[in-house]
C-alpha atoms as a PDB file:
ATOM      1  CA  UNK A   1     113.083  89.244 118.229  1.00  0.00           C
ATOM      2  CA  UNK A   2     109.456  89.736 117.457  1.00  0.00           C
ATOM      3  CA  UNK A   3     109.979  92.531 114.862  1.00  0.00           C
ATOM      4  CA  UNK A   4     111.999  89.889 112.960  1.00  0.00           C
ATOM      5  CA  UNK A   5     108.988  87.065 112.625  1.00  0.00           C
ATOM      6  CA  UNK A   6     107.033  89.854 111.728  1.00  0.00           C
ATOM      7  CA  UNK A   7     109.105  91.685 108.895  1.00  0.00           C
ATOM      8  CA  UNK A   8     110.803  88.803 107.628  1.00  0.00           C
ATOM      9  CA  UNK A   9     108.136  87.231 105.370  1.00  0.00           C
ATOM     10  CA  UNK A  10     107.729  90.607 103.900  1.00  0.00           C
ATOM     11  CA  UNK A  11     111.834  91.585 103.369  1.00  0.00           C
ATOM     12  CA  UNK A  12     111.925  87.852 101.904  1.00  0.00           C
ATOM     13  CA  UNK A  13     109.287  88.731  99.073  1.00  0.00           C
ATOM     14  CA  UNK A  14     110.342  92.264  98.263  1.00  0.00           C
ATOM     15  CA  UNK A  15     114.149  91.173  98.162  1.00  0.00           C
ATOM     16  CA  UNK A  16     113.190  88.067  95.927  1.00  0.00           C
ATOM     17  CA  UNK A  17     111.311  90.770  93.492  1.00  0.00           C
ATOM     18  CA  UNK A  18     114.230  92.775  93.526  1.00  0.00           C
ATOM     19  CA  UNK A  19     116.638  89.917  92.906  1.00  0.00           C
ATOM     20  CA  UNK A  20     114.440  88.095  90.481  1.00  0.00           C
ATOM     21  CA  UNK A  21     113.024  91.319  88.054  1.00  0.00           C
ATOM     22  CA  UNK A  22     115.962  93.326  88.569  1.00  0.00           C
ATOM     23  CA  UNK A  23     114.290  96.139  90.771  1.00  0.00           C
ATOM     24  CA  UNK A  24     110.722  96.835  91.175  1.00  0.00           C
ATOM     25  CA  UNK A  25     107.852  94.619  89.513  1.00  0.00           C
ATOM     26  CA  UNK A  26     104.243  94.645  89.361  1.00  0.00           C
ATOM     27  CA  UNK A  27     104.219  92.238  92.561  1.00  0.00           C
ATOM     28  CA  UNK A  28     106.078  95.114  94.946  1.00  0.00           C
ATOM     29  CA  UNK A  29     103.605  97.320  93.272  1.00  0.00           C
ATOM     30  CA  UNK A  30     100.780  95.810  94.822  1.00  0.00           C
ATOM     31  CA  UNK A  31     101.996  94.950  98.205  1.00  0.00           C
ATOM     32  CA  UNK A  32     103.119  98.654  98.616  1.00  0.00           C
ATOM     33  CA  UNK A  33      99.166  99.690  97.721  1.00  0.00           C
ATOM     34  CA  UNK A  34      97.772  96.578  99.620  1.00  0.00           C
ATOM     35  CA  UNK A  35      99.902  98.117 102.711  1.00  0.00           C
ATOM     36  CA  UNK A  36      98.854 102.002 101.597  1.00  0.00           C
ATOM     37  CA  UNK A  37      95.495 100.774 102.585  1.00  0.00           C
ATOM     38  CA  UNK A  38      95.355  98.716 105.349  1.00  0.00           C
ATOM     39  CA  UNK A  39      93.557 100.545 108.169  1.00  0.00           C
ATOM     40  CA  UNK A  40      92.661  99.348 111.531  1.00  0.00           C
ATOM     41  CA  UNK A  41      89.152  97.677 112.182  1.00  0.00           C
ATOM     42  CA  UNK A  42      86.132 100.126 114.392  1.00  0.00           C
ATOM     43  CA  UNK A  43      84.568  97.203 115.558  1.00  0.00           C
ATOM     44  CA  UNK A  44      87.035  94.594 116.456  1.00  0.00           C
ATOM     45  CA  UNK A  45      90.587  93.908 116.758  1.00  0.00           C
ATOM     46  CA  UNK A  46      92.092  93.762 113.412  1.00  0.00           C
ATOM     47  CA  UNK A  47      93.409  95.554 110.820  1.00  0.00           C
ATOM     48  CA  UNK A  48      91.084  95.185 107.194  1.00  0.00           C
ATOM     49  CA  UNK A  49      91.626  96.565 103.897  1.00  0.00           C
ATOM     50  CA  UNK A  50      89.920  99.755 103.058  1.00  0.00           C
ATOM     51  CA  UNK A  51      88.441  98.969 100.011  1.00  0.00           C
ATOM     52  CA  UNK A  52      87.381 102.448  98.454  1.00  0.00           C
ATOM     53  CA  UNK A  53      91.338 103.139  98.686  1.00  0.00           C
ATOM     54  CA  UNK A  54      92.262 100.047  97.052  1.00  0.00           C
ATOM     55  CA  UNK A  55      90.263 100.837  94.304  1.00  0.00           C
ATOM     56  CA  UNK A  56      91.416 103.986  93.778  1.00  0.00           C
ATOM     57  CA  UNK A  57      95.131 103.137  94.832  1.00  0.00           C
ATOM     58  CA  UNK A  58      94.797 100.113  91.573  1.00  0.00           C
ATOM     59  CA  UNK A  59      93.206 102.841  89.033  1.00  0.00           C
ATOM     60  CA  UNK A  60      96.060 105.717  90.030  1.00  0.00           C
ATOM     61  CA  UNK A  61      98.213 102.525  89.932  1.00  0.00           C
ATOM     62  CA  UNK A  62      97.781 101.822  85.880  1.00  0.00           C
ATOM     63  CA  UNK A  63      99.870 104.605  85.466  1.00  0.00           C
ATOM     64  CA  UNK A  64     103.102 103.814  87.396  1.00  0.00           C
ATOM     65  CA  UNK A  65     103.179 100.357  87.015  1.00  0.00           C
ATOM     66  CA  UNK A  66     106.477  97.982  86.833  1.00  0.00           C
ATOM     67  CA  UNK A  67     104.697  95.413  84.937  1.00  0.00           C
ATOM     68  CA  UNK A  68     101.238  93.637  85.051  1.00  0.00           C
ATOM     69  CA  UNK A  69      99.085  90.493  84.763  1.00  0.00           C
ATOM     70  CA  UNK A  70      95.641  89.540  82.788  1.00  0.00           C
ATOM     71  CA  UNK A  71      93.774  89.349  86.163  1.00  0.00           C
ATOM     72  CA  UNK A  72      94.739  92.982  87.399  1.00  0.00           C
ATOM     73  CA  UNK A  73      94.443  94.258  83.604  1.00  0.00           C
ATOM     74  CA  UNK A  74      90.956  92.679  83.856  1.00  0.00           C
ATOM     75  CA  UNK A  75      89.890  94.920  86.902  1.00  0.00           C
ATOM     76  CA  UNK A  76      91.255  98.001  85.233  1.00  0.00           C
ATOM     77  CA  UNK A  77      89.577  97.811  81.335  1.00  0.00           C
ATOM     78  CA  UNK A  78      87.258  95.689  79.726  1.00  0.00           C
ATOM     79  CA  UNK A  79      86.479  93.174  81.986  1.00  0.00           C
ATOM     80  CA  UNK A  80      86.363  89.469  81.082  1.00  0.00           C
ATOM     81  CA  UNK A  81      85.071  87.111  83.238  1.00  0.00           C
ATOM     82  CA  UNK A  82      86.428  84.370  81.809  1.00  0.00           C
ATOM     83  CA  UNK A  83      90.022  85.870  82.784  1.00  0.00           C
ATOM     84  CA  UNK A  84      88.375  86.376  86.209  1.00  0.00           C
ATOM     85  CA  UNK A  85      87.550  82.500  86.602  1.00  0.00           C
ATOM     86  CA  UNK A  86      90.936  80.975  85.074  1.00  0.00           C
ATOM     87  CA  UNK A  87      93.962  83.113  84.837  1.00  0.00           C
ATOM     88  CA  UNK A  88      96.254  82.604  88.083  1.00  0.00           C
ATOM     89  CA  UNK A  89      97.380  85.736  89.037  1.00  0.00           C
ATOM     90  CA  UNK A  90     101.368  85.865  90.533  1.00  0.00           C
ATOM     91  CA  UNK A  91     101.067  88.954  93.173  1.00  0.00           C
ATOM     92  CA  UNK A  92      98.129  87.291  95.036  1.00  0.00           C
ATOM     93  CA  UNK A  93      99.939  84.880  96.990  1.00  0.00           C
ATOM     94  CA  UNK A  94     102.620  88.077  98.283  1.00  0.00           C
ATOM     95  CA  UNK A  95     100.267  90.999  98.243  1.00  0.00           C
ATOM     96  CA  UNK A  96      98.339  88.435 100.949  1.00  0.00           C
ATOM     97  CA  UNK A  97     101.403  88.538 103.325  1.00  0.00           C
ATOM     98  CA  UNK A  98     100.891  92.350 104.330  1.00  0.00           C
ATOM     99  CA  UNK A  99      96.991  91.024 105.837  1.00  0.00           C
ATOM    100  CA  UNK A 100      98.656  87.988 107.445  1.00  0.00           C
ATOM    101  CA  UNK A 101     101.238  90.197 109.645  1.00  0.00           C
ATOM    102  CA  UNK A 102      99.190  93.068 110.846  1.00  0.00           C
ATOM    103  CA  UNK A 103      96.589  90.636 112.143  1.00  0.00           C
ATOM    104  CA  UNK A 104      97.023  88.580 114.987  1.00  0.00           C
ATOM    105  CA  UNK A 105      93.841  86.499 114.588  1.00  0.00           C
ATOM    106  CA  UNK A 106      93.294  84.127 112.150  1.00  0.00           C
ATOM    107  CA  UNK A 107      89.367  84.378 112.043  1.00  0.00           C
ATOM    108  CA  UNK A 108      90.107  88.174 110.679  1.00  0.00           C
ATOM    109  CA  UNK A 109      93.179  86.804 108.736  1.00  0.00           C
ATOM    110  CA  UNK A 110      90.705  84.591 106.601  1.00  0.00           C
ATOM    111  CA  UNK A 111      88.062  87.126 106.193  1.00  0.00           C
ATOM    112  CA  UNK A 112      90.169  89.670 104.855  1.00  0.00           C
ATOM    113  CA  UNK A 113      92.250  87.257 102.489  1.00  0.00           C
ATOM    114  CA  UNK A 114      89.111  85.730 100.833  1.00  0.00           C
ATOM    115  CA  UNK A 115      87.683  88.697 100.272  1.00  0.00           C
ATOM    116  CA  UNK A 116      91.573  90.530  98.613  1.00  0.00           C
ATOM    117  CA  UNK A 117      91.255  87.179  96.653  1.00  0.00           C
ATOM    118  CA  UNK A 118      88.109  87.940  95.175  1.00  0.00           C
ATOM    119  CA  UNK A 119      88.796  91.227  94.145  1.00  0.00           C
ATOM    120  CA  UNK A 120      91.265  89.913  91.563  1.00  0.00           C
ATOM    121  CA  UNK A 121      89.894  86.018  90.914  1.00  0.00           C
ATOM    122  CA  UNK A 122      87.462  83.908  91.554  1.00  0.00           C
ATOM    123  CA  UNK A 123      90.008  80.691  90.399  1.00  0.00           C
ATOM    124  CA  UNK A 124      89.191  78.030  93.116  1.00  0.00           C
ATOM    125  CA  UNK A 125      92.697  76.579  93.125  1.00  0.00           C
ATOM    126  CA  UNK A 126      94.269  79.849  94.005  1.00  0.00           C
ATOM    127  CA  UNK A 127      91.475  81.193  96.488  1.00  0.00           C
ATOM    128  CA  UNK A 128      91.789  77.436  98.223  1.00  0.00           C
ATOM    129  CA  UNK A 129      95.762  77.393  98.363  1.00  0.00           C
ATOM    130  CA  UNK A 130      95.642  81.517  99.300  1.00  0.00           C
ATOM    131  CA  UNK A 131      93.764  80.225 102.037  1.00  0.00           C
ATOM    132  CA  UNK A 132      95.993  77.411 103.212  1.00  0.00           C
ATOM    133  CA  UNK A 133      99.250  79.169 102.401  1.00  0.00           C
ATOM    134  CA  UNK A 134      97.739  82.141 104.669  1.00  0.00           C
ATOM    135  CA  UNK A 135      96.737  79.897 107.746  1.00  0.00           C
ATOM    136  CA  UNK A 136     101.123  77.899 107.207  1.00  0.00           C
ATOM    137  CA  UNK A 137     102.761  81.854 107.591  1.00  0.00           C
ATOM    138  CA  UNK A 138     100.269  82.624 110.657  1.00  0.00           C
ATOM    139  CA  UNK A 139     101.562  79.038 112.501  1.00  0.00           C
ATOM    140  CA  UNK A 140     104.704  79.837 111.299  1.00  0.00           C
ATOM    141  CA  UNK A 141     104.821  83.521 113.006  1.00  0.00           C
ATOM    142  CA  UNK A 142     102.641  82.588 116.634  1.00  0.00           C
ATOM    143  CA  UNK A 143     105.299  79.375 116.627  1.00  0.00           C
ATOM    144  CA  UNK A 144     102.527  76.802 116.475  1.00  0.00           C
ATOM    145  CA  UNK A 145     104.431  73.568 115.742  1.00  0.00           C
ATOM    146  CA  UNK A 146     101.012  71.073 114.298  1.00  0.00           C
ATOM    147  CA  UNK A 147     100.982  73.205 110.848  1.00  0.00           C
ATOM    148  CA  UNK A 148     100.299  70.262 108.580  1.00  0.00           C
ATOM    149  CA  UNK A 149      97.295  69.190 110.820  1.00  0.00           C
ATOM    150  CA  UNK A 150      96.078  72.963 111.549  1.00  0.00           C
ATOM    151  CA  UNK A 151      96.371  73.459 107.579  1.00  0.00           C
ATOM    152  CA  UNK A 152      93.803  70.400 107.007  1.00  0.00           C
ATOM    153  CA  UNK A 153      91.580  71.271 109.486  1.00  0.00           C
ATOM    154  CA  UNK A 154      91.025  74.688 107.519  1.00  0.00           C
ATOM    155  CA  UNK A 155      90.379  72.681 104.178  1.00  0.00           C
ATOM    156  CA  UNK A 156      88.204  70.005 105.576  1.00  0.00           C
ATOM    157  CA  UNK A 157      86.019  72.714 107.333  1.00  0.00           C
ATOM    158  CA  UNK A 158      85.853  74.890 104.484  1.00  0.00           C
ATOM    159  CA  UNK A 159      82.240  74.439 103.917  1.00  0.00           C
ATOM    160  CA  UNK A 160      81.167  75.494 100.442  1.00  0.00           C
ATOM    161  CA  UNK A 161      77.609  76.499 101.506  1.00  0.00           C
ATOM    162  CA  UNK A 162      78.980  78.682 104.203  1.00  0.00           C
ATOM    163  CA  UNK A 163      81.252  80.238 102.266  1.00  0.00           C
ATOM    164  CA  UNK A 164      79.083  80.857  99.352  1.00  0.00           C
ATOM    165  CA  UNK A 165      76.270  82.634 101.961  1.00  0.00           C
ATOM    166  CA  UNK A 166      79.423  84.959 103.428  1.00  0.00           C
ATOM    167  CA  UNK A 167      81.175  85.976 100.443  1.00  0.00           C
ATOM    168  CA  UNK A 168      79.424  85.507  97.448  1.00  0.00           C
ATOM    169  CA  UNK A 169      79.422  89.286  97.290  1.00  0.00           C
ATOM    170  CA  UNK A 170      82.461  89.644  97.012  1.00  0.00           C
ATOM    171  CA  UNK A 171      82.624  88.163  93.409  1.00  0.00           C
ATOM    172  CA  UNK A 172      82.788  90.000  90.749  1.00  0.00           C
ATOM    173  CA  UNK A 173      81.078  87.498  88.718  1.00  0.00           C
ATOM    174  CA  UNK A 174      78.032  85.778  90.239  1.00  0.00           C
ATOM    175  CA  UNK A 175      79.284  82.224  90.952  1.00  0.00           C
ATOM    176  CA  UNK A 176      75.889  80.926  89.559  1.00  0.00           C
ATOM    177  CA  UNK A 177      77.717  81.680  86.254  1.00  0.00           C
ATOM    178  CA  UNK A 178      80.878  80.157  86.998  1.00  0.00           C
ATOM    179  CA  UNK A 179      81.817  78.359  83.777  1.00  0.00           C
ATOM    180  CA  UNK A 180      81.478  74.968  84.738  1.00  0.00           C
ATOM    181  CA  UNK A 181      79.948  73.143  88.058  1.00  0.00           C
ATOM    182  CA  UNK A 182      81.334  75.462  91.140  1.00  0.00           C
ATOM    183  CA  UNK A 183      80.298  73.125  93.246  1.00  0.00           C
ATOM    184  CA  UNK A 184      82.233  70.290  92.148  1.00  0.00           C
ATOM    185  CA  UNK A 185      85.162  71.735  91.071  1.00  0.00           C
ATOM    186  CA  UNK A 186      84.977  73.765  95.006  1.00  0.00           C
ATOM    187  CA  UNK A 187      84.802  70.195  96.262  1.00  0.00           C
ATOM    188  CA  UNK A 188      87.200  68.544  93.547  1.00  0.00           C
ATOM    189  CA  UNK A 189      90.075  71.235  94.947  1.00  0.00           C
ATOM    190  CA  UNK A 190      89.402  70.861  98.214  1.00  0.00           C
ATOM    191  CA  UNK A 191      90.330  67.294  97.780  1.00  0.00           C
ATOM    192  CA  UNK A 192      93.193  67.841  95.543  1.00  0.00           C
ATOM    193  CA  UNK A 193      94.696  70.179  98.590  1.00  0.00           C
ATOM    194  CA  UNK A 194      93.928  67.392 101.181  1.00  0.00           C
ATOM    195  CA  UNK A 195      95.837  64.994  98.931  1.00  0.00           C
ATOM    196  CA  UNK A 196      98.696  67.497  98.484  1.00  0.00           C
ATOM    197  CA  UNK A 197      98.866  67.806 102.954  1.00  0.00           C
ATOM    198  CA  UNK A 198      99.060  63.930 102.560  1.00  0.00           C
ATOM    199  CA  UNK A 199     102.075  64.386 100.342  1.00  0.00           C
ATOM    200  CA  UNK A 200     100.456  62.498  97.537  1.00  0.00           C
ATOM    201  CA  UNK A 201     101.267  65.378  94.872  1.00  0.00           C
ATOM    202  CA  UNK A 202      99.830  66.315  91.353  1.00  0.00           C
ATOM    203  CA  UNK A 203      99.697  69.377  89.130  1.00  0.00           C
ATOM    204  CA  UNK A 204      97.646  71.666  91.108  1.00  0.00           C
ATOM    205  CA  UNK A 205      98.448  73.047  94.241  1.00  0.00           C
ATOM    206  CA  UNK A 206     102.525  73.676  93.828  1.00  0.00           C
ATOM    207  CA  UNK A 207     103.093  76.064  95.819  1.00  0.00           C
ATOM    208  CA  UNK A 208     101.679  74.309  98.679  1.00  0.00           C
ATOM    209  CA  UNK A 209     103.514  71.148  97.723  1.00  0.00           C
ATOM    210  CA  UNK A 210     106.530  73.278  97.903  1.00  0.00           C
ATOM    211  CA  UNK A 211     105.514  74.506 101.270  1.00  0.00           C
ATOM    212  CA  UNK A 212     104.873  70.922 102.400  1.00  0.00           C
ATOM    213  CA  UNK A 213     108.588  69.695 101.395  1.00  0.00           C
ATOM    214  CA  UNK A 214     110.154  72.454 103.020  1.00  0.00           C
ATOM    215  CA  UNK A 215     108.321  71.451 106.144  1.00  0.00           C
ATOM    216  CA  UNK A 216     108.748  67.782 106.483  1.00  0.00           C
ATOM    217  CA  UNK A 217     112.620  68.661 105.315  1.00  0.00           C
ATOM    218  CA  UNK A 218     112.321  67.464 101.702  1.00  0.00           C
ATOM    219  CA  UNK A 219     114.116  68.418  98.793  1.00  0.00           C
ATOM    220  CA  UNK A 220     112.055  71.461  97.698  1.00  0.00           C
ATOM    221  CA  UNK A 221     112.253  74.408  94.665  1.00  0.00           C
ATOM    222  CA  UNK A 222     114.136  77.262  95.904  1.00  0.00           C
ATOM    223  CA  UNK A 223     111.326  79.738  96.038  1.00  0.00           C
ATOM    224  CA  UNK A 224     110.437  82.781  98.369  1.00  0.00           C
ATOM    225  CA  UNK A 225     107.812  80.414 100.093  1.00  0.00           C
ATOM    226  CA  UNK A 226     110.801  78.141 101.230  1.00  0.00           C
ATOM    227  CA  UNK A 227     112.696  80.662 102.348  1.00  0.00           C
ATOM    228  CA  UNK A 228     110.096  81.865 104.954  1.00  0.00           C
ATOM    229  CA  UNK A 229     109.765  78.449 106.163  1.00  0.00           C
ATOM    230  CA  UNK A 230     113.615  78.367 106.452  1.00  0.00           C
ATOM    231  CA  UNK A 231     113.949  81.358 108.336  1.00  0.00           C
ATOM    232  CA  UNK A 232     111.249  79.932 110.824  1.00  0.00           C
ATOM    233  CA  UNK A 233     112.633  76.719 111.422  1.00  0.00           C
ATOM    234  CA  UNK A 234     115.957  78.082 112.082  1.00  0.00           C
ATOM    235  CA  UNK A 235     116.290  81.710 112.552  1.00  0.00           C
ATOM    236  CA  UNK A 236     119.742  81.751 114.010  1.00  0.00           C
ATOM    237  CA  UNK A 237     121.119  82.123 110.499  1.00  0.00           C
ATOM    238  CA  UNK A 238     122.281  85.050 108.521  1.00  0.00           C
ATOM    239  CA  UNK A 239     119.347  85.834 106.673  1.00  0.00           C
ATOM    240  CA  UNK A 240     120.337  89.697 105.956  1.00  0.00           C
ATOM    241  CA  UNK A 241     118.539  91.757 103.045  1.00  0.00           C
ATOM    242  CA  UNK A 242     120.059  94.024 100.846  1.00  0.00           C
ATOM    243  CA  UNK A 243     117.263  96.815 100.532  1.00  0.00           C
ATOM    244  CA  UNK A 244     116.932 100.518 100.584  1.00  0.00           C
ATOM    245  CA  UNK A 245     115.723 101.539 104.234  1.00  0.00           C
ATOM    246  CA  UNK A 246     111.822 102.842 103.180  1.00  0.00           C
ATOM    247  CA  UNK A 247     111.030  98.881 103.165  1.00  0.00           C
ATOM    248  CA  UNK A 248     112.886  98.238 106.559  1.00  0.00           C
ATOM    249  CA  UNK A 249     110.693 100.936 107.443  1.00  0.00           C
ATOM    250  CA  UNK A 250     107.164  99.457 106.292  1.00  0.00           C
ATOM    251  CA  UNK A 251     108.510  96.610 108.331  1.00  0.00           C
ATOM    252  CA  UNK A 252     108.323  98.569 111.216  1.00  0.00           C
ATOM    253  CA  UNK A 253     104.736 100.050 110.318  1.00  0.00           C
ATOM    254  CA  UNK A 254     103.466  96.597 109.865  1.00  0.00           C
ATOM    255  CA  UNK A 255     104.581  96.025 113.860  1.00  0.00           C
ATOM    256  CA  UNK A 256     102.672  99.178 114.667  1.00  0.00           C
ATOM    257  CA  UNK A 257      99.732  98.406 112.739  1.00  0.00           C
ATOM    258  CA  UNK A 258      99.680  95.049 114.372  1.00  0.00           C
ATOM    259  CA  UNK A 259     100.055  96.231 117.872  1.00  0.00           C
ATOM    260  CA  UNK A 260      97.643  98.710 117.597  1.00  0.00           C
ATOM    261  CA  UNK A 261      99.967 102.114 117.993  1.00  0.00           C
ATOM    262  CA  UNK A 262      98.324 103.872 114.715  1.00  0.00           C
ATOM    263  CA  UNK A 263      95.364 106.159 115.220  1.00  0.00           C
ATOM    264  CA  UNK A 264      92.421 104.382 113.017  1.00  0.00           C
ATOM    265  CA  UNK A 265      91.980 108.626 112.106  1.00  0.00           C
ATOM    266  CA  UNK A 266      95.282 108.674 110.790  1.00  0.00           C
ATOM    267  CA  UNK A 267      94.809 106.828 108.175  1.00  0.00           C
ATOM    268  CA  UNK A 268      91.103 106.936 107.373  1.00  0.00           C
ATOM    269  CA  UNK A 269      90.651 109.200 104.366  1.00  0.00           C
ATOM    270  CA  UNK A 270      86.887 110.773 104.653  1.00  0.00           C
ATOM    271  CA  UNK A 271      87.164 112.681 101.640  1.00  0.00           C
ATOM    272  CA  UNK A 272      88.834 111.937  98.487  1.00  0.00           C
ATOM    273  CA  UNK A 273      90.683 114.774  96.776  1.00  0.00           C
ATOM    274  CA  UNK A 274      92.083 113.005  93.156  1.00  0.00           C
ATOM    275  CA  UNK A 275      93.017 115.646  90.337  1.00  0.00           C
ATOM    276  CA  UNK A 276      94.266 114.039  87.436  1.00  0.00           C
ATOM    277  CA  UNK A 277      97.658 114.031  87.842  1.00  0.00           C
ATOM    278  CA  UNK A 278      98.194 114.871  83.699  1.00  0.00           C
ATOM    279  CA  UNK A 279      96.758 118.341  84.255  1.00  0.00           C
ATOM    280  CA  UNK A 280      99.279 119.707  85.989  1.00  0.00           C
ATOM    281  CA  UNK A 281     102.325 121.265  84.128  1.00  0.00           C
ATOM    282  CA  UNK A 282     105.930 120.978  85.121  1.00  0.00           C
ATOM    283  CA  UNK A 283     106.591 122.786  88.014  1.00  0.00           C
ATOM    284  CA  UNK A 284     103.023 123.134  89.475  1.00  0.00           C
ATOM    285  CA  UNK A 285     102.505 121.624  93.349  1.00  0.00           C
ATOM    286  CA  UNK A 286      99.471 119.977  93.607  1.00  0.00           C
ATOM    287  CA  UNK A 287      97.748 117.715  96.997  1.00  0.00           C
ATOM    288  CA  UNK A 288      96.207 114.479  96.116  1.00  0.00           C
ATOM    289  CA  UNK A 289      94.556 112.054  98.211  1.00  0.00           C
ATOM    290  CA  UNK A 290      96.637 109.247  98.036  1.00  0.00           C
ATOM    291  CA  UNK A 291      99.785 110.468  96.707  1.00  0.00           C
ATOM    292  CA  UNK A 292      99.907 113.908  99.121  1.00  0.00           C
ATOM    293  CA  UNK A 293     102.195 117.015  98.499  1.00  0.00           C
ATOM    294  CA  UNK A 294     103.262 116.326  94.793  1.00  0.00           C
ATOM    295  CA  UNK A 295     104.986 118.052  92.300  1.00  0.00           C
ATOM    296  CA  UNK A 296     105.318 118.245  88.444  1.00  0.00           C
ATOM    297  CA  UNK A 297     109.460 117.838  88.357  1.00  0.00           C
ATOM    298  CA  UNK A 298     109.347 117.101  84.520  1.00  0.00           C
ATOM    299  CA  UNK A 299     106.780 116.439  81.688  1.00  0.00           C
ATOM    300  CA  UNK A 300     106.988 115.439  77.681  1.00  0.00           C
ATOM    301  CA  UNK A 301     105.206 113.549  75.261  1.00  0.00           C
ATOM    302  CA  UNK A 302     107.016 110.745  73.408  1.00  0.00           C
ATOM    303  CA  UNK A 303     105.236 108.626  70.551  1.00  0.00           C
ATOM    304  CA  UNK A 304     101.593 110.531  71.556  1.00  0.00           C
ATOM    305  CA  UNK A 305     102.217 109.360  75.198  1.00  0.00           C
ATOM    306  CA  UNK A 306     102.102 111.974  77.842  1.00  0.00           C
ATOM    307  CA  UNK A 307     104.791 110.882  80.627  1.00  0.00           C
ATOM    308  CA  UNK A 308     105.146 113.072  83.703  1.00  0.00           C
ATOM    309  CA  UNK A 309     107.966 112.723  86.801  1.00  0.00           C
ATOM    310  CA  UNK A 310     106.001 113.283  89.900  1.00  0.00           C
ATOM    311  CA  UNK A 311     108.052 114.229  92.966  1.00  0.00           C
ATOM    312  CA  UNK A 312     106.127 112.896  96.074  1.00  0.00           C
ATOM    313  CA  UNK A 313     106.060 112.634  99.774  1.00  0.00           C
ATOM    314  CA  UNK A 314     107.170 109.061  99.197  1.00  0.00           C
ATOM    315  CA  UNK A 315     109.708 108.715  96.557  1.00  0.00           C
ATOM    316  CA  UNK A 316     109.053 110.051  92.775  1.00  0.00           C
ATOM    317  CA  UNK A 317     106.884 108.374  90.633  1.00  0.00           C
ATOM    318  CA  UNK A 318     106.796 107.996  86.225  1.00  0.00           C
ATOM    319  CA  UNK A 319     103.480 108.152  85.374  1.00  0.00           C
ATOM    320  CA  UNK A 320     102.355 107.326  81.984  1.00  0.00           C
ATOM    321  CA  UNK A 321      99.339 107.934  79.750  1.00  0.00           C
ATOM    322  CA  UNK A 322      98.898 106.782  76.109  1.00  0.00           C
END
């Protein structure tokens, strides 16, 4: 069914999360609010990230959160662009899934995952292998079998000049200070990957080796990555999920989005309405952009930390402020 080689990718990461942290993490965290804003496109036919909602979803986000990571830390306080240009962060590579499903072309695929990868890092290994991981779940999904030869194609046509022109403002650190030669460390990776299609491995680029191994049948780590590729290469098993039924239901959302049967003015907010949800007492209703009808079910301080239980449309929330 097509509602399967749509969801599945998705189910796979959210039940590995689950599995792996024990319930929620930081990861599910940011697919949820990387779906929350996902809107369809005006001018063509594809569905793009509303940016002024991710931002705000990310700063209401700091106080619910299941975990965290230096790179979305970095975006929320002080930054440092240092932790911009190194640090690998670990929900980029799932929170890019959401993008990869609702769009059916890869041209808007790529724009909208080099751009989510920028808002987070400017590391050239993980904007390169984002890319390439992106492009091996989009064959996987339309069935094209000639993944390994689509995949280098991408990478040897990356051109650094072209990219620079397209997206360099979508850095948050101008590239021209990139600590080190961007140029040849943009080229140096692109080779690395190359190498890594042509099986001849190294350090860099493991989750792509992973993917590779999976692909040409080769013992591989058991990761969420190889069990996408699984499902896809034979999805006659049993591959069943044990989650609660609001994430068989974004499934489902995700096939609307895609096929184009949500209103554009549905989701659109055109004005923001975001009260700080700490002013309320317990008891009081409030309506909040992004979070809707809410309500105060229970609030105390603990330590000089104010921690309120927020009822929502959604599910209830525990937001906390030091």
């Amino acid at each position: 069914m097509e509602i399967d080689r749509i969801t599945f990718p998705l189910m796979a990461v959210f039940d590995e999360d689950f599995k792996k942290n024990k319930g929620l993490s930081h990861i599910t965290d940011l697919i949820l609010l990387t779906i929350k804003s996902l809107v369809p496109s005006e001018e063509y036919v594809s569905v793009e990230i509303d940016y002024t909602r991710y931002k705000e979803e990310i700063n209401l986000w700091r106080y619910y959160r299941h975990g965290e990571n230096s790179s979305l830390l970095n975006i929320l306080e002080k930054f440092d662009s240092n932790i911009y240009w190194k640090d690998m962060d670990d929900t980029l590579y799932y929170r890019l899934i959401p993008i990869i499903l609702v769009n059916k072309d890869f041209k808007y695929i790529r724009d909208e995952v080099i751009k989510n990868i920028l808002f987070t890092t400017g590391n050239i290994e993980a904007l390169i292998e984002g890319l390439l991981i992106s492009k091996l779940i989009y064959y996987l999904i339309i069935n094209n079998r000639d993944i390994i030869d689509g995949i280098k194609e991408e990478i040897i046509h990356l051109s650094q000049v072209d990219f620079l022109e397209k997206y360099k403002m979508f850095f948050r650190v101008p590239y021209e200070e990139y600590p080190g030669n961007f140029s040849v460390d943009f080229e140096r990776n692109k080779i690395y990957a190359i190498n890594a299609l042509n099986t001849v491995f190294s350090n860099k680029f493991k989750i792509l080796e992973n993917c590779i191994k999976t692909l040409n049948g080769k013992e591989s780590k058991d990761t969420v990555f190889k069990r996408i590729i699984d499902f896809f290469k034979n999805p006659s098993k049993d591959h069943s999920f044990q989650l609660d039924r609001y994430y068989f239901q974004l499934g489902q959302y995700i096939c609307n989005l895609r096929n184009g049967r949500i209103d554009l003015h549905k989701l659109k907010i055109e004005k923001y309405h975001l009260p700080d949800v700490f002013e309320f007492k317990e008891g009081d209703v409030f309506y909040h952009s992004l979070l809707n009808k809410s309500q105060v079910v229970k609030r105390h301080e603990i330590d000089g930390k104010v921690i309120i239980q927020l009822k929502t449309k959604s599910g209830t929330y525990k937001f906390i402020k030091d």
